[in-house]
N, C-alpha and C. Protein backbone atom coordinates (compact mmCIF):
# COMPACT_ATOMS: atom_id res chain seq x y z
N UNK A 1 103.45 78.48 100.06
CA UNK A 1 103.38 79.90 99.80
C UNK A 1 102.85 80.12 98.38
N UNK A 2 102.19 80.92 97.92
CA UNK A 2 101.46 81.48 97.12
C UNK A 2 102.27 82.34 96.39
N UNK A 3 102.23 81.86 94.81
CA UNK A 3 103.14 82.54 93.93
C UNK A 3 102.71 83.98 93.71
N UNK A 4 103.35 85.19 93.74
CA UNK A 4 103.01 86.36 93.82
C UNK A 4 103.42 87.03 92.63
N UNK A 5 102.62 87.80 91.91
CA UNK A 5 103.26 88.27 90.64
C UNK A 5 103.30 89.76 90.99
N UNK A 6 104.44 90.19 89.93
CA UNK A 6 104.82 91.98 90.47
C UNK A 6 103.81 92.40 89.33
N UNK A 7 104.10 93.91 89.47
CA UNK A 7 103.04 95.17 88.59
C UNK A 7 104.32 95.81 88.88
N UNK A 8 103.84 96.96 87.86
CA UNK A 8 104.69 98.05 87.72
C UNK A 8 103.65 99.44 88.01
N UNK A 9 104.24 99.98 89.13
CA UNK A 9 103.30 101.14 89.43
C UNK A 9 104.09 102.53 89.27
N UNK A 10 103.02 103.49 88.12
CA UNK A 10 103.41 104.48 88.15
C UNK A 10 103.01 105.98 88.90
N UNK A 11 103.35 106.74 89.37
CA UNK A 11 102.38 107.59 90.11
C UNK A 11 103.25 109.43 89.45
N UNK A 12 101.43 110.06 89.25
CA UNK A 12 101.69 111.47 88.16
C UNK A 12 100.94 112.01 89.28
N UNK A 13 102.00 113.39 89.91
CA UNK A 13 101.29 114.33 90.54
C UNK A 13 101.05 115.36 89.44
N UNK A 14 99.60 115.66 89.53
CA UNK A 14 99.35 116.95 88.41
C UNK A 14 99.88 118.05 89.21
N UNK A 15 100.92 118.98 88.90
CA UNK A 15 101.75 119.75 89.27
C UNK A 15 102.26 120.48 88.22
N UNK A 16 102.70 121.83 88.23
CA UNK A 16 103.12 122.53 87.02
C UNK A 16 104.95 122.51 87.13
N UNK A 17 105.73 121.58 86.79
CA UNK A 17 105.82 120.84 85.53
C UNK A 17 105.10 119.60 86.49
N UNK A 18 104.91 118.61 85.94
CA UNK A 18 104.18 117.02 86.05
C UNK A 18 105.34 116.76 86.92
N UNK A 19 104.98 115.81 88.00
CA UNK A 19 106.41 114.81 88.75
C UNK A 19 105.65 113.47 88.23
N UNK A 20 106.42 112.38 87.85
CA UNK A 20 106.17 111.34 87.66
C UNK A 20 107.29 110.17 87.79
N UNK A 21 106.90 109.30 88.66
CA UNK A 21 107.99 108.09 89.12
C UNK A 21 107.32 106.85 88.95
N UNK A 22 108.10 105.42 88.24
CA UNK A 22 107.88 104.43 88.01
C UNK A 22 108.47 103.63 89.15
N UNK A 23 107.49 102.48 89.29
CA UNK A 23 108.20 101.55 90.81
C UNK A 23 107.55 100.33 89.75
N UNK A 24 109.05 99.20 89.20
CA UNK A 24 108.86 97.85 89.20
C UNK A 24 108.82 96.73 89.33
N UNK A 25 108.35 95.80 89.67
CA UNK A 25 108.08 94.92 90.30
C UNK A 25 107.74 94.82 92.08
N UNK A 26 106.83 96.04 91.93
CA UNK A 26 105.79 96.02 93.31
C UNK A 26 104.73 94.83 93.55
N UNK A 27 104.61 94.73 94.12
CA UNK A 27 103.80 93.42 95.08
C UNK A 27 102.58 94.34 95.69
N UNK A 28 101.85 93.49 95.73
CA UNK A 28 100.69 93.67 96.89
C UNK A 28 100.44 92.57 98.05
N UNK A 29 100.75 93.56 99.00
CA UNK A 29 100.33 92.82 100.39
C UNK A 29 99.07 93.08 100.58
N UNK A 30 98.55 91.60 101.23
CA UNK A 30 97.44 91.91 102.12
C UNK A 30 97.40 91.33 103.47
N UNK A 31 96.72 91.02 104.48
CA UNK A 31 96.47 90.51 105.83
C UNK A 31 95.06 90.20 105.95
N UNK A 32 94.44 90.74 105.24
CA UNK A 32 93.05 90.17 105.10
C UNK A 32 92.79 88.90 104.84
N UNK A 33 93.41 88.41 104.03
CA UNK A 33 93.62 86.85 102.94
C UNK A 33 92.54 87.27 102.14
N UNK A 34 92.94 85.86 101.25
CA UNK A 34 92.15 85.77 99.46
C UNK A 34 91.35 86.69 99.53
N UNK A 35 91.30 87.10 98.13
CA UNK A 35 90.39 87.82 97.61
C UNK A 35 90.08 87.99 96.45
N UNK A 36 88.86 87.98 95.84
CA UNK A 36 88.44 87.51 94.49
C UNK A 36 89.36 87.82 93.12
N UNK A 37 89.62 87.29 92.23
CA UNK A 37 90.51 87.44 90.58
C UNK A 37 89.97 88.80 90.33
N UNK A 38 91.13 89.90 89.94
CA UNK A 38 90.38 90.71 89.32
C UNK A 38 91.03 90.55 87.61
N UNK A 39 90.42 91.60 86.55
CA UNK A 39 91.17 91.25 85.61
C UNK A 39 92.75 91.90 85.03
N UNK A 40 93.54 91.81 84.22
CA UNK A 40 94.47 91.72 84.31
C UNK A 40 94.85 93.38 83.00
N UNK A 41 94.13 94.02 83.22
CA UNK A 41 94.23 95.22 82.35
C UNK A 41 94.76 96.43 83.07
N UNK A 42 95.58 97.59 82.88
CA UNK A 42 95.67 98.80 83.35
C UNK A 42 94.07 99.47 84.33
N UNK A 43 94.65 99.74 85.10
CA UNK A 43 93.66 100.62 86.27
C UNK A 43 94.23 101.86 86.36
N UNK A 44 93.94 102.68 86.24
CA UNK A 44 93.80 104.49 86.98
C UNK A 44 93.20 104.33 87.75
N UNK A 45 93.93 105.23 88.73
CA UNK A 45 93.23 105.72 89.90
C UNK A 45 93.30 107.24 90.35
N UNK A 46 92.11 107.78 90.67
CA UNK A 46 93.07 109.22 90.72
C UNK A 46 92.26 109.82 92.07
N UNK A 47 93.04 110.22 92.77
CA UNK A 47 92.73 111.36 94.08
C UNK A 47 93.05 112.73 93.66
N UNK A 48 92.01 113.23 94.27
CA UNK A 48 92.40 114.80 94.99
C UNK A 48 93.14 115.26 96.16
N UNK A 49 94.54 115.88 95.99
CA UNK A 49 95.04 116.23 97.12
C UNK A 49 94.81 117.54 96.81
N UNK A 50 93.98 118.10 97.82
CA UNK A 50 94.39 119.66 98.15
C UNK A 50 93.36 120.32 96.68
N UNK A 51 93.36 121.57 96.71
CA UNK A 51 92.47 122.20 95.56
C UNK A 51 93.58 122.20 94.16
N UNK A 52 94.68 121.89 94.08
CA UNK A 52 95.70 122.67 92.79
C UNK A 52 96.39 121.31 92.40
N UNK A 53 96.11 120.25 92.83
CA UNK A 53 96.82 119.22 92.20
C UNK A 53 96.32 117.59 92.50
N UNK A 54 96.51 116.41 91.03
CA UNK A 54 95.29 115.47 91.26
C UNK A 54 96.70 114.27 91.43
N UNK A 55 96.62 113.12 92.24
CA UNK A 55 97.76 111.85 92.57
C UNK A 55 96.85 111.00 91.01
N UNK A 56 97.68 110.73 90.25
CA UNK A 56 97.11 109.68 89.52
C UNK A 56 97.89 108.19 89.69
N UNK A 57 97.23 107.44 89.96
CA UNK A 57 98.30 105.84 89.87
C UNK A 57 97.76 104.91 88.61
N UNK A 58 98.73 104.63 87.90
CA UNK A 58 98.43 103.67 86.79
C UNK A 58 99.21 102.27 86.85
N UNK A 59 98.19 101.54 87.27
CA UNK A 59 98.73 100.23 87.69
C UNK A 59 98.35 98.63 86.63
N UNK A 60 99.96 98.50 86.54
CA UNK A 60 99.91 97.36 84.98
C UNK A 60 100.44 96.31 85.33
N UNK A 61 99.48 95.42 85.20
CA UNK A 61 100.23 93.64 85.81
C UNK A 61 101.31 93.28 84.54
């Protein structure tokens, strides 16, 4: 088995006040198998839900 390292994922609904919740030591599954190294820095990600508010995820190995 393949040693798996956690992240800490945070997720900011832009909402008037802000909601924001931390989840640590999340994992990523896959079923696909391997897949290339990425590097090891903070990622944003951000969607649009709906016209009045944006999902941001900030994800830190």
């Amino acid at each position: 088995m393949r040693y798996r390292k956690s992240f800490t994922l945070t997720i900011t609904v832009s909402t008037t006040p802000p909601q924001v919740t931390t989840y640590s030591k999340a994992i990523k599954v896959t079923v696909d198998g391997p897949r290339e190294p990425r590097s090891k820095t903070s990622k944003n990600i951000n969607f649009m839900l709906f016209s009045q508010c944006t999902l941001s995820l900030n994800i830190q190995r």
